[in-house]
Protein backbone atom coordinates (compact mmCIF):
# COMPACT_ATOMS: atom_id res chain seq x y z
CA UNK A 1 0.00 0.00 0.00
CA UNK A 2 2.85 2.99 -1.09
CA UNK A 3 4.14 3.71 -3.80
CA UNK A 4 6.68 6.52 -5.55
CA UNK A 5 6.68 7.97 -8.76
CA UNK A 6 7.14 10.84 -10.90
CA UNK A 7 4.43 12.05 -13.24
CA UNK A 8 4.93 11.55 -16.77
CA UNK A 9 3.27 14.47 -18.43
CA UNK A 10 3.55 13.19 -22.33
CA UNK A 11 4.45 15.65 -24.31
CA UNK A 12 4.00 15.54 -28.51
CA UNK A 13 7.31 14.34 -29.67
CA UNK A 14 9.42 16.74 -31.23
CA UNK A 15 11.50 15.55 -33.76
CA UNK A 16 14.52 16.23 -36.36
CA UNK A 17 15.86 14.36 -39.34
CA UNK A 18 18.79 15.37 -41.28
CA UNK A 19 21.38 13.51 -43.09
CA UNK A 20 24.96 13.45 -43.43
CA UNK A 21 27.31 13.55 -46.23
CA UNK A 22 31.16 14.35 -46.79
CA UNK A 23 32.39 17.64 -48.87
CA UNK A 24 34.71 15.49 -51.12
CA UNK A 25 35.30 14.14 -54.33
CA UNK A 26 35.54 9.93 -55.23
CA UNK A 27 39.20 9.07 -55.29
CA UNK A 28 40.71 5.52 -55.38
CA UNK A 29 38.84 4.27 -52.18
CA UNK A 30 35.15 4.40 -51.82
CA UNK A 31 34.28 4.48 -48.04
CA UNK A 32 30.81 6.44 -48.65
CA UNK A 33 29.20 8.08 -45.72
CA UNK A 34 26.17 9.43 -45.05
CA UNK A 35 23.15 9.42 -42.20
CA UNK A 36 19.77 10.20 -40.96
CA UNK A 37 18.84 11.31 -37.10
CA UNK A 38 15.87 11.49 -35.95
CA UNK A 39 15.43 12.53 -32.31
CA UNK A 40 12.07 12.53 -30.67
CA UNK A 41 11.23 13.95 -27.26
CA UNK A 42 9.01 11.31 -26.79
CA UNK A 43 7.93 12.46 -22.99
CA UNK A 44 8.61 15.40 -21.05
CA UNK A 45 7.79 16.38 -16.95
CA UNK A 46 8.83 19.48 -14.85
CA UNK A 47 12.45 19.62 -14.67
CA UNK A 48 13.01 16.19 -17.22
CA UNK A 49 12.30 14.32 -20.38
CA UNK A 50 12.37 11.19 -22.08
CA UNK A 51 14.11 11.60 -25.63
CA UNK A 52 14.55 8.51 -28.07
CA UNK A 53 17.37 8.43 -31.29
CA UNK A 54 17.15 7.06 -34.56
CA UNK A 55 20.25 6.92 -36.78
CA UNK A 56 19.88 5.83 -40.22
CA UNK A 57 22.80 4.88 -42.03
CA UNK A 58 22.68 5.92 -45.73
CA UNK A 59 26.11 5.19 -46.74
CA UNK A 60 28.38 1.81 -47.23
CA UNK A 61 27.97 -0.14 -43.98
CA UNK A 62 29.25 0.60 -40.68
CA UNK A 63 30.62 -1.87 -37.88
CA UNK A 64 30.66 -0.03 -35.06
CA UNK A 65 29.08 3.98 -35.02
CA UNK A 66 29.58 6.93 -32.62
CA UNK A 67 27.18 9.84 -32.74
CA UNK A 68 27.91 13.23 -31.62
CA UNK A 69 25.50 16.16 -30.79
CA UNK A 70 25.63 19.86 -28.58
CA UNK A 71 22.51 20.66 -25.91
CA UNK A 72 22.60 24.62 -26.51
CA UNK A 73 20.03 24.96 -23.33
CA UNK A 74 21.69 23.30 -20.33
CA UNK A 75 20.02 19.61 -20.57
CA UNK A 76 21.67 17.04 -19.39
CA UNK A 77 21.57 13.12 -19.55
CA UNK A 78 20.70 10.61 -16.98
CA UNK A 79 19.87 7.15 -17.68
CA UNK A 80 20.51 5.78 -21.11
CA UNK A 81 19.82 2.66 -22.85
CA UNK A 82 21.05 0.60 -26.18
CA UNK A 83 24.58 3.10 -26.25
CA UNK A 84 26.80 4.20 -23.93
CA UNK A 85 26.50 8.43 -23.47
CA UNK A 86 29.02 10.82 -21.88
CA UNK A 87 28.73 14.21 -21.84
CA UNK A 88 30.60 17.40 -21.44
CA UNK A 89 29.51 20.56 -20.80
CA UNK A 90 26.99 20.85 -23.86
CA UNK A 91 28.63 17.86 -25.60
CA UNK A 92 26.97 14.73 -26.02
CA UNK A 93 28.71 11.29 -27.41
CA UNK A 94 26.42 8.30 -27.74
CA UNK A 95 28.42 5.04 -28.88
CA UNK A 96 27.23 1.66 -29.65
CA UNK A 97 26.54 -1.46 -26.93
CA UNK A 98 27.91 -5.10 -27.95
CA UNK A 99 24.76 -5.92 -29.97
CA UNK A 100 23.89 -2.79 -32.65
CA UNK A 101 27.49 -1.73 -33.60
CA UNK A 102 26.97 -3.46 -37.24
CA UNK A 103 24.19 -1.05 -39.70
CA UNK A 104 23.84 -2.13 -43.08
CA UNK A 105 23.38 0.38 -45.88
CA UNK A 106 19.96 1.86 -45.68
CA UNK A 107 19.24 0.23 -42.02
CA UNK A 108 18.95 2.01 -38.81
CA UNK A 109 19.86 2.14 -35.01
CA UNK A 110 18.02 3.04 -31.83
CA UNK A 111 18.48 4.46 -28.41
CA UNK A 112 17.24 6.49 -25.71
CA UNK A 113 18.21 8.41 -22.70
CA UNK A 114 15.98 10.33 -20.06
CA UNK A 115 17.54 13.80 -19.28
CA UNK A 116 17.10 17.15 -17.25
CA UNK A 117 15.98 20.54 -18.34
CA UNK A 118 15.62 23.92 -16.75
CA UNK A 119 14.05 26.99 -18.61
CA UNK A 120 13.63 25.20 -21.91
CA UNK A 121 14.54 21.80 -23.72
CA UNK A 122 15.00 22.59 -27.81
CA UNK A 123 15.88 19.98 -30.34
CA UNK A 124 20.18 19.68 -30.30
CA UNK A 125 21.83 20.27 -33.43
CA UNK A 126 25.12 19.50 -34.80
CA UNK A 127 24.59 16.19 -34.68
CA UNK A 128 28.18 13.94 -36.79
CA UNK A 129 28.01 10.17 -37.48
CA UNK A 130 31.37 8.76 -36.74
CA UNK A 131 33.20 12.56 -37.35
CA UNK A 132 30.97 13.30 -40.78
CA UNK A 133 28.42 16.03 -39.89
CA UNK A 134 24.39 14.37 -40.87
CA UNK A 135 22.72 16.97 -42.84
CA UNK A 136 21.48 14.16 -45.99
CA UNK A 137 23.76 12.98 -48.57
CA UNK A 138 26.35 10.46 -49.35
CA UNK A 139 29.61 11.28 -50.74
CA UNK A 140 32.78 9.51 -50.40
CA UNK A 141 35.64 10.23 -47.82
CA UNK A 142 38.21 9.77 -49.85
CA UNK A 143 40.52 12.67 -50.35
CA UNK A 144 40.15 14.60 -53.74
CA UNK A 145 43.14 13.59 -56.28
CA UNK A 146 45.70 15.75 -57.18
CA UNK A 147 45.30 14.36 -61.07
CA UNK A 148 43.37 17.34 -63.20
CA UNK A 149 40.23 16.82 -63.59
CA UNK A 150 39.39 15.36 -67.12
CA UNK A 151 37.33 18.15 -69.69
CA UNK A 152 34.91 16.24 -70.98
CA UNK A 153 31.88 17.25 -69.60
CA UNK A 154 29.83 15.58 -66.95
CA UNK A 155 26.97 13.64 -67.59
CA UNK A 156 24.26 15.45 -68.07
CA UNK A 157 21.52 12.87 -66.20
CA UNK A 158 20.67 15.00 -62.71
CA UNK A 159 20.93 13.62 -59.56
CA UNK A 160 18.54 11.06 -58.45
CA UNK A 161 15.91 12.49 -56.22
CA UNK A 162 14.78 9.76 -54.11
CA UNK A 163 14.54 10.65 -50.39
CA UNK A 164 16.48 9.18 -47.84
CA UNK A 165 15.07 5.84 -45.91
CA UNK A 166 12.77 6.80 -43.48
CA UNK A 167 12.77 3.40 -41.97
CA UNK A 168 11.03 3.87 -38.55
CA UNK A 169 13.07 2.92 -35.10
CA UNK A 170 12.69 -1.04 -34.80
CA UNK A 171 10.10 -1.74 -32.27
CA UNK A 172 11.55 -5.27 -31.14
CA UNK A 173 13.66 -5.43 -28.26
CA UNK A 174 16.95 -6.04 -28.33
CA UNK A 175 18.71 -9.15 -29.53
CA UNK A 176 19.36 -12.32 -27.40
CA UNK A 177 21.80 -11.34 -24.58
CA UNK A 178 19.69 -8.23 -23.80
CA UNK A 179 18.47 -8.54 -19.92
CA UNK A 180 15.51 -7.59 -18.29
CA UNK A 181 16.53 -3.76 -18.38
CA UNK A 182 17.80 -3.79 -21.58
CA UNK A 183 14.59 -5.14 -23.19
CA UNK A 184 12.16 -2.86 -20.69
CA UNK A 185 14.68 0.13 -21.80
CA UNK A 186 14.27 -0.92 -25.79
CA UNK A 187 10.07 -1.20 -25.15
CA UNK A 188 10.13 2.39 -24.45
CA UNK A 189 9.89 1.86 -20.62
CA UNK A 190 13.53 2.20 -19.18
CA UNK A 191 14.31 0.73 -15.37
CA UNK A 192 14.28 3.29 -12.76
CA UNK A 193 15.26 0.36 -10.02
CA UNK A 194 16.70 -2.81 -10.76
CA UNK A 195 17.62 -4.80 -7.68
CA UNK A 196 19.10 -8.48 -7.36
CA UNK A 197 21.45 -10.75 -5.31
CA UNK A 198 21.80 -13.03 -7.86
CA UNK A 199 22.40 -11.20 -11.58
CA UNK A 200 22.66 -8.60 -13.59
CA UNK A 201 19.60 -7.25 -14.85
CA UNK A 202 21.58 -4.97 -17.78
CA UNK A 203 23.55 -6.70 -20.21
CA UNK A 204 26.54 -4.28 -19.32
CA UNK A 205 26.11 -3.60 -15.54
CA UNK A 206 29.57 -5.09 -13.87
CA UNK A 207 29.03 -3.62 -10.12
CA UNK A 208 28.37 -4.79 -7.12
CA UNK A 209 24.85 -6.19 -6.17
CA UNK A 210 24.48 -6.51 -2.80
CA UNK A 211 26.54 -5.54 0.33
CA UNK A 212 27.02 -8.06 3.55
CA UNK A 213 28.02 -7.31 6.95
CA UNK A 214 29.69 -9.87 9.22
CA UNK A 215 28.97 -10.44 13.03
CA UNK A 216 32.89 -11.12 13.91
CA UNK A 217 33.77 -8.16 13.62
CA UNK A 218 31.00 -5.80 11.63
CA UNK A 219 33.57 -5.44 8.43
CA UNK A 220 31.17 -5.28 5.13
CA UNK A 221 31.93 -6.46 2.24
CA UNK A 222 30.49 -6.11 -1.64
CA UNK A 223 29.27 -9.10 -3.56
CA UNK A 224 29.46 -8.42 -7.35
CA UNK A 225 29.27 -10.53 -10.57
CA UNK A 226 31.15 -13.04 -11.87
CA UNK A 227 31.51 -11.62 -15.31
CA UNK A 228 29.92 -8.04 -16.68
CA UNK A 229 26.03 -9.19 -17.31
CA UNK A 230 26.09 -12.56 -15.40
CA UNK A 231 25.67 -14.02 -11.87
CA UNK A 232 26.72 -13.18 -8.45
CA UNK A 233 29.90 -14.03 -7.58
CA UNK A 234 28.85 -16.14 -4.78
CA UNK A 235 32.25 -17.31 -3.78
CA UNK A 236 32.89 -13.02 -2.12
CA UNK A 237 30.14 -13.81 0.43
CA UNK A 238 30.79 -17.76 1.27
CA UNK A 239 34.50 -16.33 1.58
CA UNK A 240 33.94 -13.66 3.69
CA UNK A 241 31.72 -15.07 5.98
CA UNK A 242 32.90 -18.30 6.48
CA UNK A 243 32.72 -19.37 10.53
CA UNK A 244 30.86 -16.55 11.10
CA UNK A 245 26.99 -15.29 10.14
CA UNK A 246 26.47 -12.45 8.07
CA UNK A 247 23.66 -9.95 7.12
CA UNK A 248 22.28 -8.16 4.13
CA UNK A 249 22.87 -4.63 4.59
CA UNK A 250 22.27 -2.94 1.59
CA UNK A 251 20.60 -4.12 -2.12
CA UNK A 252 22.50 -2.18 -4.80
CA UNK A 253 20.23 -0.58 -7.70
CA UNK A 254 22.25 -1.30 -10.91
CA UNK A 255 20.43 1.93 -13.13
CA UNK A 256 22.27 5.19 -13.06
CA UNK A 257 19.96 6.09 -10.56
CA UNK A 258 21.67 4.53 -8.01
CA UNK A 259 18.34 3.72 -5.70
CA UNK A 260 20.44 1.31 -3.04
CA UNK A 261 18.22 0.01 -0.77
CA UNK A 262 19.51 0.24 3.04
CA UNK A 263 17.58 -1.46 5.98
CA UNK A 264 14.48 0.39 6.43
CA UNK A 265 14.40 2.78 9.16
CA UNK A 266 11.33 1.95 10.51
CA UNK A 267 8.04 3.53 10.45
CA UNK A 268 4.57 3.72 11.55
CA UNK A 269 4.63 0.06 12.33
CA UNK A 270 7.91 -0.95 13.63
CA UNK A 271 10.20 -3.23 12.62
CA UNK A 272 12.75 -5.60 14.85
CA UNK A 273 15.61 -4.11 14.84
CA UNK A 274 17.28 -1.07 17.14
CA UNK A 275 14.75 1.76 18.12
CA UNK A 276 12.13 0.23 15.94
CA UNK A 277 14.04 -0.09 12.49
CA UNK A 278 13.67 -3.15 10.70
CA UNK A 279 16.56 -6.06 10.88
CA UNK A 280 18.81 -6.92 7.80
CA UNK A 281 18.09 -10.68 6.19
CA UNK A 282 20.15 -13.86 7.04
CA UNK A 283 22.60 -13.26 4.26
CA UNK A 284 23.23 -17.35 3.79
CA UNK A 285 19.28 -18.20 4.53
CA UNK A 286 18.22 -18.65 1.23
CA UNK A 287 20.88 -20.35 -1.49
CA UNK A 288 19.94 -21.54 -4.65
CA UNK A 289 21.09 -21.84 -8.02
CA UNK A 290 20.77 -19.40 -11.20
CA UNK A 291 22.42 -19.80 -14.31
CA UNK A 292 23.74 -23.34 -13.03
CA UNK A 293 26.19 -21.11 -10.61
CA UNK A 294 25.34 -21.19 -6.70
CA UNK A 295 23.61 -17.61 -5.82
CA UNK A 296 21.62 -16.21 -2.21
CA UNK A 297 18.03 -14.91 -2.68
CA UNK A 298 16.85 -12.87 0.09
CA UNK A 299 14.61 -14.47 2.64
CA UNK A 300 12.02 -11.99 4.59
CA UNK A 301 11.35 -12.80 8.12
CA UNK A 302 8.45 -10.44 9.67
CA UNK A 303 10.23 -7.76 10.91
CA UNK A 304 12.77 -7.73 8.23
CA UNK A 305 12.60 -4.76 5.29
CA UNK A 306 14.91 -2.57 3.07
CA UNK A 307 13.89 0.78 1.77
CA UNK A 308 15.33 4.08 0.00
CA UNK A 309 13.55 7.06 0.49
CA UNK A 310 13.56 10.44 -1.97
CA UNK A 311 14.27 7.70 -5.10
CA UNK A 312 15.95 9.70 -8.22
CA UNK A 313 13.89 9.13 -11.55
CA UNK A 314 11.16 6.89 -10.40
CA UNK A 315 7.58 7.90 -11.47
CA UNK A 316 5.45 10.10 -8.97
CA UNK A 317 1.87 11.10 -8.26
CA UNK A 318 -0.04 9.20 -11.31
CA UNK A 319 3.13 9.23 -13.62
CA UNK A 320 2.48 5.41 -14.98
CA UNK A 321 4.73 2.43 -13.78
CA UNK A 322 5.51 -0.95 -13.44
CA UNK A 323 6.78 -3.43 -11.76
CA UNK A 324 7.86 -6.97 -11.31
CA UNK A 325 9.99 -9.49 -8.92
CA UNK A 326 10.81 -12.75 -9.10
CA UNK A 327 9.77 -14.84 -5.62
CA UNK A 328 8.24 -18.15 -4.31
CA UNK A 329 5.23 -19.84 -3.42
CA UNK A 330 7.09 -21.63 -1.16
CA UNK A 331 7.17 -18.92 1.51
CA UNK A 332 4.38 -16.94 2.02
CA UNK A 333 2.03 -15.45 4.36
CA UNK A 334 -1.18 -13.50 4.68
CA UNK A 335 0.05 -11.07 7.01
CA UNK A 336 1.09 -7.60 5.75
CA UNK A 337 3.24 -6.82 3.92
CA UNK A 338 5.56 -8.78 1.73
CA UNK A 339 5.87 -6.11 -0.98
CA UNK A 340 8.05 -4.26 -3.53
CA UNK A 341 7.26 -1.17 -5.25
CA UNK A 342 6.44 2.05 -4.17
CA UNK A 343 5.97 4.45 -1.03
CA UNK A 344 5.61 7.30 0.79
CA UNK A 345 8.99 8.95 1.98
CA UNK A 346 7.68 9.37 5.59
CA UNK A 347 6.50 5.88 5.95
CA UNK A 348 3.26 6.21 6.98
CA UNK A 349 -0.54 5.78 5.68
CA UNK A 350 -0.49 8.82 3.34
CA UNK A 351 -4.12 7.51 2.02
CA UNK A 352 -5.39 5.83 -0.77
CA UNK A 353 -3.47 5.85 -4.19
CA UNK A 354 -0.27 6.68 -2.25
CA UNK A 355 1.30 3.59 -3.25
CA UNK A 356 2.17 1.15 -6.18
CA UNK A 357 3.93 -1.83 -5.46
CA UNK A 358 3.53 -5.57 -5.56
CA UNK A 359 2.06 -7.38 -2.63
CA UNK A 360 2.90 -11.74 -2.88
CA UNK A 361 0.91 -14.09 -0.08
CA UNK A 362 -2.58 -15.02 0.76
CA UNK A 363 -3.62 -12.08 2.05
CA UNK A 364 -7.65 -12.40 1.24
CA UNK A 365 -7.92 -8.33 2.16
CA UNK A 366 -11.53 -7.04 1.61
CA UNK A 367 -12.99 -10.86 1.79
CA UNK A 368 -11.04 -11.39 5.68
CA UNK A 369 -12.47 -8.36 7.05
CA UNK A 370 -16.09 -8.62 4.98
CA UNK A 371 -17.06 -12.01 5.63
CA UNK A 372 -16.80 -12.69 2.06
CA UNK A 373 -14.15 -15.77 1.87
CA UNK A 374 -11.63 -15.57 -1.54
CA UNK A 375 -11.59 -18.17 -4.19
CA UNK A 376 -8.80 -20.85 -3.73
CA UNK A 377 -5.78 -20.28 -1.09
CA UNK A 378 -3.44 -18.50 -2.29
CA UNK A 379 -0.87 -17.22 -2.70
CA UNK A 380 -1.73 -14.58 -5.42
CA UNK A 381 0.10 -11.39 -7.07
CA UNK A 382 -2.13 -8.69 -5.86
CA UNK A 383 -1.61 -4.82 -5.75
CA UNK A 384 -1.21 -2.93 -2.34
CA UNK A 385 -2.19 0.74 -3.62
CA UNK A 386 -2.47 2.09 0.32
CA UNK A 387 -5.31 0.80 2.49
CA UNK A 388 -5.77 -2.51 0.53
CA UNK A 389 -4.41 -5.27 -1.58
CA UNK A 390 -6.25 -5.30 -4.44
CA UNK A 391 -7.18 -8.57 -6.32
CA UNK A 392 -9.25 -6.31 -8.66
CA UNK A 393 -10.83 -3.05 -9.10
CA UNK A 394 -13.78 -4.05 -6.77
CA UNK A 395 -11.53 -5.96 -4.01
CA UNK A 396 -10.52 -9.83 -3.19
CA UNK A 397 -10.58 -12.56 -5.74
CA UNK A 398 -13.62 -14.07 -6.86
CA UNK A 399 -12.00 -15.77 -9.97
CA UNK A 400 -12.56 -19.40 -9.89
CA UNK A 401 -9.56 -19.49 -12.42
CA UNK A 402 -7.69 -18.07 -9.87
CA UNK A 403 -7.18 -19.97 -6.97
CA UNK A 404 -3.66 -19.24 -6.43
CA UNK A 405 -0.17 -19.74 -7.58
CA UNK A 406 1.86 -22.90 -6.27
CA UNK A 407 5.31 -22.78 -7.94
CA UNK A 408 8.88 -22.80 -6.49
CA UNK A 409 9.75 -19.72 -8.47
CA UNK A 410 7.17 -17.15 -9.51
CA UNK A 411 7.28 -13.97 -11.59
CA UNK A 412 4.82 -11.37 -10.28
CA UNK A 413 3.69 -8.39 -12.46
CA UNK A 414 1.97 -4.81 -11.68
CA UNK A 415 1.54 -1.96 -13.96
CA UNK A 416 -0.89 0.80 -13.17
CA UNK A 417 -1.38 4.15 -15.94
CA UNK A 418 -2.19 6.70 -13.32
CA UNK A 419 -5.92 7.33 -13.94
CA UNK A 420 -7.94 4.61 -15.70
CA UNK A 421 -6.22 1.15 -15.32
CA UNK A 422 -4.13 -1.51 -13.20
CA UNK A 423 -2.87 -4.77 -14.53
CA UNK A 424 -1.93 -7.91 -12.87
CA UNK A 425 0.08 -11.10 -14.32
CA UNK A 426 1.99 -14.11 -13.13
CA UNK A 427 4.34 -16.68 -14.07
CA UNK A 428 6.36 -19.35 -13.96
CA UNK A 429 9.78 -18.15 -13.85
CA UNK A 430 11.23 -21.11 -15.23
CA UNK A 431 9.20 -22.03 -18.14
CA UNK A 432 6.03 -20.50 -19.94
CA UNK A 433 4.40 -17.39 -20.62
CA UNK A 434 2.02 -14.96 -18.18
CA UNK A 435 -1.58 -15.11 -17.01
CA UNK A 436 -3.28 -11.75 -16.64
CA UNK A 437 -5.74 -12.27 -13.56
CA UNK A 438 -7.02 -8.41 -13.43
CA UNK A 439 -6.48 -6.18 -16.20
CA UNK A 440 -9.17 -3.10 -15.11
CA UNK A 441 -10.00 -0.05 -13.73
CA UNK A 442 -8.57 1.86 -10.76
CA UNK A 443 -10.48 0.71 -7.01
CA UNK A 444 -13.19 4.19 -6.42
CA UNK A 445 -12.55 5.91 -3.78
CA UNK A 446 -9.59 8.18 -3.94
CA UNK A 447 -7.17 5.74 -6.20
CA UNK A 448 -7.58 7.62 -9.48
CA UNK A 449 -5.24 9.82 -10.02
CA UNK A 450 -2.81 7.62 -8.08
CA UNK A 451 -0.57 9.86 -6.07
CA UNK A 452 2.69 7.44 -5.53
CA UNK A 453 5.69 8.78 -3.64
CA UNK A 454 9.02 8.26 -4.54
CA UNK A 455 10.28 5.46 -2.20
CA UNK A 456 11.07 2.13 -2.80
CA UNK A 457 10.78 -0.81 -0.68
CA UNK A 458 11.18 -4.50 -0.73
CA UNK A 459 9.38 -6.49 2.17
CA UNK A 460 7.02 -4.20 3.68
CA UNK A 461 4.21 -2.21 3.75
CA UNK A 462 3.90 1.76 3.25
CA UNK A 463 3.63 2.00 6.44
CA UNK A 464 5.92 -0.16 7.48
CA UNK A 465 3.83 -3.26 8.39
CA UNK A 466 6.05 -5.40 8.86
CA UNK A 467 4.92 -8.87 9.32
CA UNK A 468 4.84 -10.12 5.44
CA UNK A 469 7.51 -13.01 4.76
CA UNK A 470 8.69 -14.32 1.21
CA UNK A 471 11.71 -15.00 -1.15
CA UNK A 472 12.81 -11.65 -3.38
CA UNK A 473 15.71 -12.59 -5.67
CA UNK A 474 15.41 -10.15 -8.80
CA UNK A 475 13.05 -6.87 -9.60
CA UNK A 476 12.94 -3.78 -11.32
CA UNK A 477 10.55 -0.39 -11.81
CA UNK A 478 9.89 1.54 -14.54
CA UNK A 479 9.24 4.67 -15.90
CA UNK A 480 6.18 4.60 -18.65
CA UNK A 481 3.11 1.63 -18.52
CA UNK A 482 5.09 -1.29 -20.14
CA UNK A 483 3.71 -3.09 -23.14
CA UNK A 484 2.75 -6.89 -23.21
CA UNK A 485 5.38 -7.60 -25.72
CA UNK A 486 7.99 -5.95 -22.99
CA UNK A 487 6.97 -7.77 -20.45
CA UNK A 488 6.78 -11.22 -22.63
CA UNK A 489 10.38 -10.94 -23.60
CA UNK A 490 11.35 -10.20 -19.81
CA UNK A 491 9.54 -13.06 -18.72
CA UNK A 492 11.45 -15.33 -21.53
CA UNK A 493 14.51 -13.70 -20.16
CA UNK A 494 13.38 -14.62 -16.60
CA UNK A 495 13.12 -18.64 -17.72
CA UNK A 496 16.07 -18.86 -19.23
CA UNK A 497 17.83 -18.17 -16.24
CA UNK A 498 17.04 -21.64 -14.69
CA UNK A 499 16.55 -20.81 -10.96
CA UNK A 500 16.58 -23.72 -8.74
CA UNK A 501 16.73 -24.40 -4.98
């Protein structure tokens, strides 16, 4: 019941395509070059914006690309997906990941960043495709020849007038190898979280993702991957903690954002830990295996919760997000609140709509306290949007289809629009596709617009409640109301990892 998140107000896209060509005559070589870019502001919000880039390549084929551009009003970038992007005072640098440095003649490139403005956000200019400057042509980059030129005259047949490709950006995410934030960053809906203990969740993320404290003598220590893209490095924490216990003290966010979740604080509700803050998880309670290589999920014990407060570039009041997290059937409660999602900063009841996160268990809400019994047991993905968890628009499950969920690893899926709609889905995270329970309106009563806060927690309520238990071992938020197809190729990305305990 909380949630976080910064309003998307969507702008029209503004957009501008030029091409580029070089200012010299055919010589011996023939290394043509030319491009198209097309950038978009595809949404914008007080103080940022959401832009998305198309390069076209209209010259001989390129194996690897670098794009260059000037901001002339002060914007700056933030996240980024599909390139890497540095920046310098008003110069920008985008350059290609592992998987789209190759474009054929006539075929095109995408990727997007969300920035920052302040006064105003125009269209950059300026923008050079590997050095050459794009304004529309193709010419050659050979130097001109110091020969005379012959004086026979030219042909006299005028230049062809076909306009350049205006091949729209490809819609698909990226290509096998591309990880959950990769693919929700290529459907248009970029990661504004993305928390594990056991994997990357962006094809090029090589830090650390999780930290561990040890009782011997309180040292701490960073568990990180065992390659760029792959699995924990479980060996750091079995290492470091051997003949001693050790804790979970912090769950590193692997977006730019850099939303690492601490131990919670505390709350309304308190938790077990010193002066009512919540305790840190049994950092060897829960191994398993992902990828074949031996990983630690996080097991939640009531009492038990991590949290970040003021989260940077997560959606806000009824900005639209989603969600997901990979858990278990095999630990659950119906005791509030085993959740993930989103919050109020103060941890409190801040009413209804205040929150957007997942709630996992058996939790039978509205049907408990109304004398109106659920269909089936449990446990189900349900949606705790402040003063409920919501089976549907109208309350607890009545879905004979729907009895509940009984598999050792389970996918759980919320996405909400911020007015008009919520959606709910499971899976089974090692095999299959999703099952949409709810797909509906808002509950009445003060949840539309939504009016999420921007922190984000991971085994509690709002509020704090704190006496929710279950398994979290991967999850992410995003910015924008993912599609299906997003969330389809994140769940096959999800079974191919092969979790087992």
């Amino acid at each position: 019941m909380r949630a976080n998140r910064r309003r998307l107000l969507l702008a029209a896209g503004t957009a501008v395509a030029v091409g580029a060509y070089g200012l010299v005559a055919a010589g011996s070589a023939h290394a043509a070059t030319g491009c198209q870019v097309a950038y978009t502001v595809s949404s914008q919000w007080p103080g940022g914006f959401g832009a998305n880039v198309t390069i076209t390549n209209l010259g001989d084929p390129v194996t690897s690309w670098r794009l260059t551009w000037n901001f002339a009003a002060g914007q700056t970038v933030g996240q980024y997906w599909n390139a890497t992007i540095t920046q310098t005072g008003g110069a920008v640098t985008a350059t290609n990941v592992s998987y789209n440095g190759g474009i054929a003649t006539g075929g095109n490139t995408s990727f997007g960043f969300n920035g920052s403005w302040n006064g105003s956000n125009p269209v950059p200019s300026g923008f050079a495709l590997n050095g050459v400057t794009c304004t529309g042509g193709v010419t050659p980059t050979t130097p001109v020849p110091t020969t005379p030129a012959p004086t026979t005259p030219g042909p006299t047949t005028p230049p062809p007038t076909t306009p350049a490709p205006t091949t729209p950006a490809p819609t698909t995410p990226p290509p096998a190898g591309g990880l959950p934030c990769d693919l929700y960053a290529a459907g248009g809906t970029p990661c504004a979280t993305a928390h594990s203990t056991t994997r990357a969740m962006f094809a090029s993320y090589n830090g650390p993702l999780y930290q561990v404290q040890r009782a011997s003598d309180k040292a701490y220590r960073d568990v990180g991957l065992l390659s760029a893209g792959g699995y924990a490095n479980a060996a750091i924490q079995d290492s470091f903690c051997a003949n001693t216990s050790c804790t979970i003290t912090k769950i590193y966010d692997q977006t730019s954002y850099h939303n690492d979740m601490p131990v919670s604080w505390g709350g309304l509700w308190k938790g077990s830990g010193p002066n009512g803050s919540d305790s840190p998880a049994n950092a060897k309670a829960l191994p398993l295996t992902a990828g074949g290589h031996p990983v630690y999920g996080i097991k939640i014990d009531p009492g038990m919760g991590y949290r970040v407060d003021n989260a940077k570039g997560v959606p806000t009041g009824s900005q639209p997000e989603g969600v997901y997290m990979v858990t278990s059937s095999n630990y659950t409660s119906g005791d509030c609140c085993f959740d993930y999602g989103s919050g109020v900063n103060n941890h409190t009841d801040a009413g209804n709509g205040t929150m957007a996160a997942i709630y996992w268990g058996t939790a039978c809400w509205f049907g408990t306290w109304g004398n109106n019994p659920c269909v089936g047991t449990g446990p189900w993905v349900e949606a705790d949007l402040e003063n409920g968890m919501f089976h549907t628009g109208s309350g607890s499950n009545k879905d004979p289809n729907n009895q509940g969920v009984h598999l050792p690893f389970v996918s759980a899926w919320l996405k909400e629009n911020g007015t008009s709609n919520f959606t709910l889905k499971y899976g089974n995270a090692n095999s299959g596709g999703l099952t949409t329970p709810y797909s509906g309106p808002l509950p009445p009563g003060g949840y539309s617009p939504m009016r999420i806060g921007n922190s984000i927690l991971l085994g509690t309520g709002g509020d704090n409640s704190p006496y929710g238990k279950g398994y979290f071992f991967e999850g992410a938020v995003t910015i924008g109301y993912p599609t299906d197809a997003t969330e389809n190729a994140v769940q096959a990305n999800i079974t191919s990892v092969g979790y087992r305990f």
